[in-house]
Protein backbone atom coordinates (compact mmCIF):
# COMPACT_ATOMS: atom_id res chain seq x y z
CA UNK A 1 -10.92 132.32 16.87
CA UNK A 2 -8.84 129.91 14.52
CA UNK A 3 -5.37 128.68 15.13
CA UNK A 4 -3.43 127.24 12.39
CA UNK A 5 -3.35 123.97 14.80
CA UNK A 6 -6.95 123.85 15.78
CA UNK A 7 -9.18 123.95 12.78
CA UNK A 8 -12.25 124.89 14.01
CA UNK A 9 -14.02 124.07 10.95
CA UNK A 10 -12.74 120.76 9.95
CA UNK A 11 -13.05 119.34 13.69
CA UNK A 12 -16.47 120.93 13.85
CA UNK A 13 -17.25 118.68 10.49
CA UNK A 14 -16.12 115.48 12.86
CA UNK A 15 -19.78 116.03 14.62
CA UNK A 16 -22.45 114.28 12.56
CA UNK A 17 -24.84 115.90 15.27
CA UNK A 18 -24.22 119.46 13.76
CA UNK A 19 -25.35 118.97 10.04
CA UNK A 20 -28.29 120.49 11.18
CA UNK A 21 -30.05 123.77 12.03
CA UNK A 22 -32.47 125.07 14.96
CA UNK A 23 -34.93 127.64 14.63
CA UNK A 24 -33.15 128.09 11.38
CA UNK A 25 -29.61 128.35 12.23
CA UNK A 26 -26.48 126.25 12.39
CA UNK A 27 -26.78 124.44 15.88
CA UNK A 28 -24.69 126.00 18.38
CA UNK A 29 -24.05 123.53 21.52
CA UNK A 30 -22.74 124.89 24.66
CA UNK A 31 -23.66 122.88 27.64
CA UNK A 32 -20.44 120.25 27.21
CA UNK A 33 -20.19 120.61 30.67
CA UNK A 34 -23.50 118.60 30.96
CA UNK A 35 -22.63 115.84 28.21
CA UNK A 36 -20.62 116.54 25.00
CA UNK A 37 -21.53 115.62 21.66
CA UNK A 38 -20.11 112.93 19.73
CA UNK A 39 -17.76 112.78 16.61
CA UNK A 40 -18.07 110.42 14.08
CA UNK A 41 -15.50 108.51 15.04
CA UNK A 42 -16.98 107.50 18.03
CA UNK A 43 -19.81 106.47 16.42
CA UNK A 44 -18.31 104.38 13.88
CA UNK A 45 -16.19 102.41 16.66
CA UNK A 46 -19.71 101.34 18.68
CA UNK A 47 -21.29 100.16 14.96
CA UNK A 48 -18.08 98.13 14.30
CA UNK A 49 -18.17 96.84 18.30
CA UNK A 50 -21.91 96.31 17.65
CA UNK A 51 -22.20 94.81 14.42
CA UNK A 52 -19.11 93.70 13.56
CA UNK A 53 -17.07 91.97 17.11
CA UNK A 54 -19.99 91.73 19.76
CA UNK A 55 -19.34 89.08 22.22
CA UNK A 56 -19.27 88.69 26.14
CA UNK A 57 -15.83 89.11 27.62
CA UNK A 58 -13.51 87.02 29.10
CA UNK A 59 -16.29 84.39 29.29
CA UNK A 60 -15.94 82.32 25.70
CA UNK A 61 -12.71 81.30 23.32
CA UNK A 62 -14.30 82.01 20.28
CA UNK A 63 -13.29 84.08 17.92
CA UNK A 64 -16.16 87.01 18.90
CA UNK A 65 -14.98 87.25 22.13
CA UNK A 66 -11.61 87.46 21.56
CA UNK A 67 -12.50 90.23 19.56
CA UNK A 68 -14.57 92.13 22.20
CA UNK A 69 -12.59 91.13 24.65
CA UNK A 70 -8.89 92.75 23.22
CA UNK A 71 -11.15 95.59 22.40
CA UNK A 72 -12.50 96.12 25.81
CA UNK A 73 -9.16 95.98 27.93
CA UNK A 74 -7.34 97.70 25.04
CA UNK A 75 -9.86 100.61 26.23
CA UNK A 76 -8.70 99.69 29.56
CA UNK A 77 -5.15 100.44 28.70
CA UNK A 78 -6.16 103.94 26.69
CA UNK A 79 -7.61 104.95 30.08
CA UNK A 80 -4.55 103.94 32.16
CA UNK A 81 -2.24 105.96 30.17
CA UNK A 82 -4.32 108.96 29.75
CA UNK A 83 -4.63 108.99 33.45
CA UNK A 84 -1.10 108.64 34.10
CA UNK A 85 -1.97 105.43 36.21
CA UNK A 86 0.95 103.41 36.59
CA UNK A 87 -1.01 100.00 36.01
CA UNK A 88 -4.32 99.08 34.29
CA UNK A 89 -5.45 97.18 36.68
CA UNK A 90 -5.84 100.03 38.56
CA UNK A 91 -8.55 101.28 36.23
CA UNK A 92 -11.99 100.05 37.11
CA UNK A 93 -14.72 100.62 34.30
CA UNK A 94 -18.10 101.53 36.01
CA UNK A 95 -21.29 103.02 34.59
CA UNK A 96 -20.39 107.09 35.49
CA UNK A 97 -17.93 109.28 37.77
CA UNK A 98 -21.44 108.69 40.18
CA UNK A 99 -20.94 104.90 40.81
CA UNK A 100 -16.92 105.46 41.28
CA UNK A 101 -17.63 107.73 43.83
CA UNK A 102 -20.34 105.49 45.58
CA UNK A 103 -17.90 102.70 45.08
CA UNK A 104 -15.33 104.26 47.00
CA UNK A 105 -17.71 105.38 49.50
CA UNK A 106 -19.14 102.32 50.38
CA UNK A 107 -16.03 99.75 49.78
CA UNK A 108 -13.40 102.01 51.15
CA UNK A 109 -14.74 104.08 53.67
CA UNK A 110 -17.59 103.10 55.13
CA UNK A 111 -15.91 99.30 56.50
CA UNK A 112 -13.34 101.65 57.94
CA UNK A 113 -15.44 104.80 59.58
CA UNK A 114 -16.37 105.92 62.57
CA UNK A 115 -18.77 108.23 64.76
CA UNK A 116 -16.93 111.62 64.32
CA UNK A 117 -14.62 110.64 61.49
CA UNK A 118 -14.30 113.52 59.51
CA UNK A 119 -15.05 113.81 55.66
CA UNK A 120 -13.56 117.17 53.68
CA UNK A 121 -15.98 118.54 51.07
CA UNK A 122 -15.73 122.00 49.45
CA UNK A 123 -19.07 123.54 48.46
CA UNK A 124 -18.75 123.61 45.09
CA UNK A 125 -19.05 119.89 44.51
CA UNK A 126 -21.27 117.89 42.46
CA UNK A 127 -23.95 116.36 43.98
CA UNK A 128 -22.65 113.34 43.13
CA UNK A 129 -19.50 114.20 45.28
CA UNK A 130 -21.83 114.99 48.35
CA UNK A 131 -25.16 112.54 48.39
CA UNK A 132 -22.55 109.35 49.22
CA UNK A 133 -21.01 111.05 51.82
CA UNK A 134 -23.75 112.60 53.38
CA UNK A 135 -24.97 108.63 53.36
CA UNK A 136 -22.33 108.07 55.76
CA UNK A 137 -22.90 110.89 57.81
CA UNK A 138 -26.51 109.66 58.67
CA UNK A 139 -25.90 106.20 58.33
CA UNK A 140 -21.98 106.27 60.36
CA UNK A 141 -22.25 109.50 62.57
CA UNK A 142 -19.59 111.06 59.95
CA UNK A 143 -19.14 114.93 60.14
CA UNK A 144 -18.74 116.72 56.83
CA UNK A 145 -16.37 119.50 56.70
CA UNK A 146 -16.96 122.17 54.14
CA UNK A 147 -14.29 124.32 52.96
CA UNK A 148 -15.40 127.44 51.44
CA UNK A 149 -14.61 129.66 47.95
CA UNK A 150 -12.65 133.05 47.96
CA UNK A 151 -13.99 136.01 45.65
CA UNK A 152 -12.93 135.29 42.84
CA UNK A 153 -14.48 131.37 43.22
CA UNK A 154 -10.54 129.91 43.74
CA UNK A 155 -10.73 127.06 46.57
CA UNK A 156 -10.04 129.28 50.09
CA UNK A 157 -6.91 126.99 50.95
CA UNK A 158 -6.76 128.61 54.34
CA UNK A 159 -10.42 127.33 54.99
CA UNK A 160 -9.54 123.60 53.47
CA UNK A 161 -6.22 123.66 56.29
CA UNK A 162 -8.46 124.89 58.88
CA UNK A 163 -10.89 122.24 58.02
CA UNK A 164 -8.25 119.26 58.27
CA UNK A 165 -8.11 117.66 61.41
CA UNK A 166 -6.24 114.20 63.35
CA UNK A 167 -10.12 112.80 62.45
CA UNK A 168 -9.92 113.72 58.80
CA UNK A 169 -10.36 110.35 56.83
CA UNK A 170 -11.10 111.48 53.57
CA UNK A 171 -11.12 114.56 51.34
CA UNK A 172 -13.23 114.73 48.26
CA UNK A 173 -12.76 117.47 46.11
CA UNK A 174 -13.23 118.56 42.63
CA UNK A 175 -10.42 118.41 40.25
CA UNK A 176 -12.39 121.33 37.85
CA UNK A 177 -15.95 122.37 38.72
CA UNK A 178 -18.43 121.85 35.99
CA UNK A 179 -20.10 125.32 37.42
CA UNK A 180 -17.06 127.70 37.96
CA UNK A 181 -14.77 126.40 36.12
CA UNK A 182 -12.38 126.79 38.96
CA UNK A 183 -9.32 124.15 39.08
CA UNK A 184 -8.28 123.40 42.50
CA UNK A 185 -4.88 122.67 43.21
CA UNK A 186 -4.95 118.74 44.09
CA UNK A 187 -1.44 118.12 44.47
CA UNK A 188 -1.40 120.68 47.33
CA UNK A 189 -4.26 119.56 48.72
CA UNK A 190 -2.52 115.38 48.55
CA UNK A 191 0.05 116.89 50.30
CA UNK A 192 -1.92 118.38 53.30
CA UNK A 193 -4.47 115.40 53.51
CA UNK A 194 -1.49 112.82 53.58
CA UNK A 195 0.38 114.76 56.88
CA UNK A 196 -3.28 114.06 58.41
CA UNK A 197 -2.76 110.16 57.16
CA UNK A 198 -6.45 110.71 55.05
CA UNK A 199 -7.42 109.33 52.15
CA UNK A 200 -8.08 111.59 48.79
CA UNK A 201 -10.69 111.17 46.22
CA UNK A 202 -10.71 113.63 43.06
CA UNK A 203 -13.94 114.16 40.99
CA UNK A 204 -12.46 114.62 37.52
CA UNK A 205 -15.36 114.45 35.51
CA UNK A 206 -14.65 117.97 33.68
CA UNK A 207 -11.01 117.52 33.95
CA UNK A 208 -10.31 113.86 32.61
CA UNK A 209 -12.08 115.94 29.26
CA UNK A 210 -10.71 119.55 29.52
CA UNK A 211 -7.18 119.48 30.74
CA UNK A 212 -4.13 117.34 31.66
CA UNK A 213 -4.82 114.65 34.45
CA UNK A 214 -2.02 112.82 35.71
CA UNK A 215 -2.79 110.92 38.79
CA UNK A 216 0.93 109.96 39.98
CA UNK A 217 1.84 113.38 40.10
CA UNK A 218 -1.41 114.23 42.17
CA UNK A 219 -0.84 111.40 44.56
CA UNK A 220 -4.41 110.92 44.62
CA UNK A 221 -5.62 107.48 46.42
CA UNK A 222 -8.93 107.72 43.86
CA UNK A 223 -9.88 109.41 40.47
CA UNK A 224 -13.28 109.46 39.12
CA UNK A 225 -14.05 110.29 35.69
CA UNK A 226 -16.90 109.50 33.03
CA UNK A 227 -16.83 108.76 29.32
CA UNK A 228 -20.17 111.39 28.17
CA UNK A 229 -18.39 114.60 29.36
CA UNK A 230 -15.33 113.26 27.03
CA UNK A 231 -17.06 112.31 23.37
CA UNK A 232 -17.41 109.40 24.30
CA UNK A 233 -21.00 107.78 25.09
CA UNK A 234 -23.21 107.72 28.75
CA UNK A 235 -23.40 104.92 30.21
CA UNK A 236 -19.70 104.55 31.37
CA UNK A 237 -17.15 105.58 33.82
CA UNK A 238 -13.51 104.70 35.31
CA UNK A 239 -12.33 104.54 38.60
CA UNK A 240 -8.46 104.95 39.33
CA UNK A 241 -7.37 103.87 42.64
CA UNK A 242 -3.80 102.81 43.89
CA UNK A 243 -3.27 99.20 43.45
CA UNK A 244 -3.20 98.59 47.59
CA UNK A 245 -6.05 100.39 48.33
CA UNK A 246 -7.97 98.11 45.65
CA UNK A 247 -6.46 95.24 46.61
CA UNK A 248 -7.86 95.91 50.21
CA UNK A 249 -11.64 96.82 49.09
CA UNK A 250 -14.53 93.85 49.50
CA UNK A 251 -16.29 94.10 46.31
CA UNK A 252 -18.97 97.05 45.83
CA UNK A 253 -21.62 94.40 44.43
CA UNK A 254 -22.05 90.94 44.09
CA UNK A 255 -22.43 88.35 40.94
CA UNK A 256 -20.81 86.79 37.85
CA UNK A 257 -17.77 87.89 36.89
CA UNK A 258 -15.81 89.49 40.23
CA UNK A 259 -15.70 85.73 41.74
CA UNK A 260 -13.00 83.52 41.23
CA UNK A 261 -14.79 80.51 42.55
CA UNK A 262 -18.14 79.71 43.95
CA UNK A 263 -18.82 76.87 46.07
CA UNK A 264 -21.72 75.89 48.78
CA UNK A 265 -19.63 77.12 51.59
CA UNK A 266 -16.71 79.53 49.73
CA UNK A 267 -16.33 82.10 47.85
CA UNK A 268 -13.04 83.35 46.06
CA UNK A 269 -13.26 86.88 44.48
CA UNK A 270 -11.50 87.82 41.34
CA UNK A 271 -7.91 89.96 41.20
CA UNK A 272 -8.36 93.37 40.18
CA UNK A 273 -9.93 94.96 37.74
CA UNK A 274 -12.73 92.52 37.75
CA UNK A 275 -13.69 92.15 41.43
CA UNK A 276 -15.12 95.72 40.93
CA UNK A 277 -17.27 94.99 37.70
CA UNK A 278 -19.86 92.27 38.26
CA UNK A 279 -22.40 90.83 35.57
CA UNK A 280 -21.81 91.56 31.99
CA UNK A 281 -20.02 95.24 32.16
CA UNK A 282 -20.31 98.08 29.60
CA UNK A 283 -18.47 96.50 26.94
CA UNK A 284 -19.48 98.66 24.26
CA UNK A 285 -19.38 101.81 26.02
CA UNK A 286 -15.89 101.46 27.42
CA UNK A 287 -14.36 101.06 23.57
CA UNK A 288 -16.48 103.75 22.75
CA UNK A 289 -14.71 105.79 25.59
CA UNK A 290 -11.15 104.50 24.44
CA UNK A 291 -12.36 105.72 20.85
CA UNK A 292 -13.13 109.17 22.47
CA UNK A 293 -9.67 109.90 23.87
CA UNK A 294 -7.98 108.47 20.74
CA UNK A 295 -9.85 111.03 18.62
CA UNK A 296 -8.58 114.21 21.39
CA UNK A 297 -5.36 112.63 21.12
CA UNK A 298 -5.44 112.21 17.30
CA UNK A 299 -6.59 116.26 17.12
CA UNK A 300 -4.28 117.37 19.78
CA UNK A 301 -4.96 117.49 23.31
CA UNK A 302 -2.51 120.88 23.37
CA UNK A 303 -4.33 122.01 20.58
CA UNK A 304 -8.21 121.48 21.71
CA UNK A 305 -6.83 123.14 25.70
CA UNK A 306 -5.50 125.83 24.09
CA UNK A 307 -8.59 126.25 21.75
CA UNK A 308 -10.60 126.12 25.02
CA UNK A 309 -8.86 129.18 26.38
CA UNK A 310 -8.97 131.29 23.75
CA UNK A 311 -12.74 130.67 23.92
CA UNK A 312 -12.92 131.32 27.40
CA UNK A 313 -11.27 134.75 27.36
CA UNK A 314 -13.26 135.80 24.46
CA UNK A 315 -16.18 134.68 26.42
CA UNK A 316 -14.73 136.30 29.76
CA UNK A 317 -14.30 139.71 27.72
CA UNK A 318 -17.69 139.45 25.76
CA UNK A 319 -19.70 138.73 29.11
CA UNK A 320 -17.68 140.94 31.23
CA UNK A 321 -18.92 144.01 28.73
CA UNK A 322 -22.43 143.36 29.50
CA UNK A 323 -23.38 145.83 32.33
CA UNK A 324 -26.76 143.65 33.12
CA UNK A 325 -24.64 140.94 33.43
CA UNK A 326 -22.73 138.89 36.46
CA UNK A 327 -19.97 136.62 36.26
CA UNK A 328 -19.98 134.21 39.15
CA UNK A 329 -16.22 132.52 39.57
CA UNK A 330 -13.46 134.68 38.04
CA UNK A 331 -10.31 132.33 39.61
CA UNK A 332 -7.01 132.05 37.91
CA UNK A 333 -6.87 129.35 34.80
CA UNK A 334 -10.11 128.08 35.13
CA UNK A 335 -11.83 126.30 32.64
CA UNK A 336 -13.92 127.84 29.98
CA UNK A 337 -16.86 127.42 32.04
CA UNK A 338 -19.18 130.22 32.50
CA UNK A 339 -21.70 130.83 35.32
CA UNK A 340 -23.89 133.73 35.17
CA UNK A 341 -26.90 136.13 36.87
CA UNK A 342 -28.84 138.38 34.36
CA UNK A 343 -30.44 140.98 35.93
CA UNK A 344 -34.52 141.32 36.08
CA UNK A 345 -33.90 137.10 35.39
């Protein structure tokens, strides 16, 4: 399983969090697809942000917060280009790929729905990527449309076309599902949403970590991804969405730092980013998230996807021997995500 440009080994040694056995063997981790571990790297970069440059952003001129704040939209900027957005302020930091979604869900759509606006779903999503929408059914008299799974656990694009309609106004779908593995065709799926004038959200929590994301070439109005599922540590997220759609959005909450000005009577909100990240935001987590993709990047992103794939074909084979054993979602370069029934379970 080695490569000669993925040393399995060496990055393996990058993981403080392995240096250690269970039940008397090397720890073996395989639920990434839950919340990956985190190398060293990583770890180092929230000490130094910690104990070294802590200071509120954009709030003071010292030299702390100069410090933190560089730091914090540098991390900004590592985001942006790993996402192929063309701007960073197009890239709002929030606490997970959960509170982008909700964010989108109640600052975009729900001002603009309503009673039989249509919302386009396929049923593998994360809960996350149903709960806010299912708020607007019973709170906006939305209808969810559900597009359903061929075989082999591919997205049925026959099903999502027959579930578009003149009252589609948004699709959410999954860019890779963290169950199947499956990676749906987004820019395909842009393409039909847009001749119906609706709006597209992609859930990329798995694929912002396990393959190439670029959202200009999608021509996706909003990309949700989270830093845990990418090295990097819980407690933060990003948002892409296109600069006009932003632009347009009242703020998701309220409080110090989206305002411009405050007075008895008016109120001025900020310019994007920071309209969308109110109070004191994750400072710490977001440079520990732009520490995250600088470590893939420094490794190889090529080198780690290719890695993956070898694993999951070894895996595919391996499982596929087991006559007790079946695979659920067999679909055409999906991820190396594997899900399972054991028989007498």
């Amino acid at each position: 399983m080695r490569s000669a440009h993925f040393d399995v080994d060496k990055v393996r040694a990058d993981f403080p969090i392995f240096n250690q056995e269970i039940h008397g063997k090397p720890l073996t981790y395989l639920d990434s697809a839950a919340s990956a571990q985190k190398p060293q790297a990583v770890l180092d970069r929230l000490m130094t942000a910690y104990g070294h440059d802590y200071a509120n952003v954009h709030r003071g001129l010292h030299t702390l917060a100069n410090r933190s704040t560089e730091a914090y939209e540098g991390a900004r900027a590592i985001v942006q280009r790993h996402l192929g957005a063309p701007s960073a302020e197009e890239i709002v930091f929030t606490r997970s790929s959960t509170e982008s979604i909700n964010l989108v869900a109640q600052a975009y759509l729900r001002p603009r729905i309503k009673p039989g606006d249509e919302i386009v779903l396929s049923i593998m999503e994360h809960h996350s990527n149903i709960v806010p929408w299912h708020q607007l059914r019973a709170e906006k008299g939305a209808v969810l449309k559900w597009v359903e799974l061929n075989e082999d656990g591919s997205l049925d694009m026959a099903s999502y076309e027959a579930a578009l309609s003149e009252r589609t106004v948004m699709v959410a779908m999954v860019h890779m599902s963290n169950v199947l593995g499956t990676v749906t065709p987004i820019a395909e799926i842009v393409r039909l949403a847009k001749e119906r004038d609706a709006a597209v959200l992609v859930d990329g929590s798995q694929s912002a970590a396990h393959g190439p994301v670029d959202v200009a070439a999608m021509g996706c109005d909003f990309f949700a991804c989270t830093g845990h599922k990418f090295y990097g540590p819980s407690g933060i997220g990003a948002l892409y969405g296109k600069r006009e759609l932003l632009e347009a959005m009242p703020p998701f909450m309220g409080g110090g730092e989206m305002i411009a000005s405050v007075g008895r009577d008016e109120l001025t909100y900020a310019g994007l980013p920071n309209r969308f990240e109110p109070g004191t935001p994750p400072i710490v987590q977001a440079i520990g998230l732009g520490a995250a993709i600088e470590y893939a990047n420094a490794v190889g992103r090529d080198a780690i996807h290719a890695h993956e794939m070898r694993l999951r074909d070894y895996a595919r084979e391996r499982l596929g021997a087991l006559n007790m054993l079946t695979l659920y979602g067999t679909a055409p370069d999906k991820g190396a995500v594997f899900a399972f029934y054991l028989d007498g379970s």
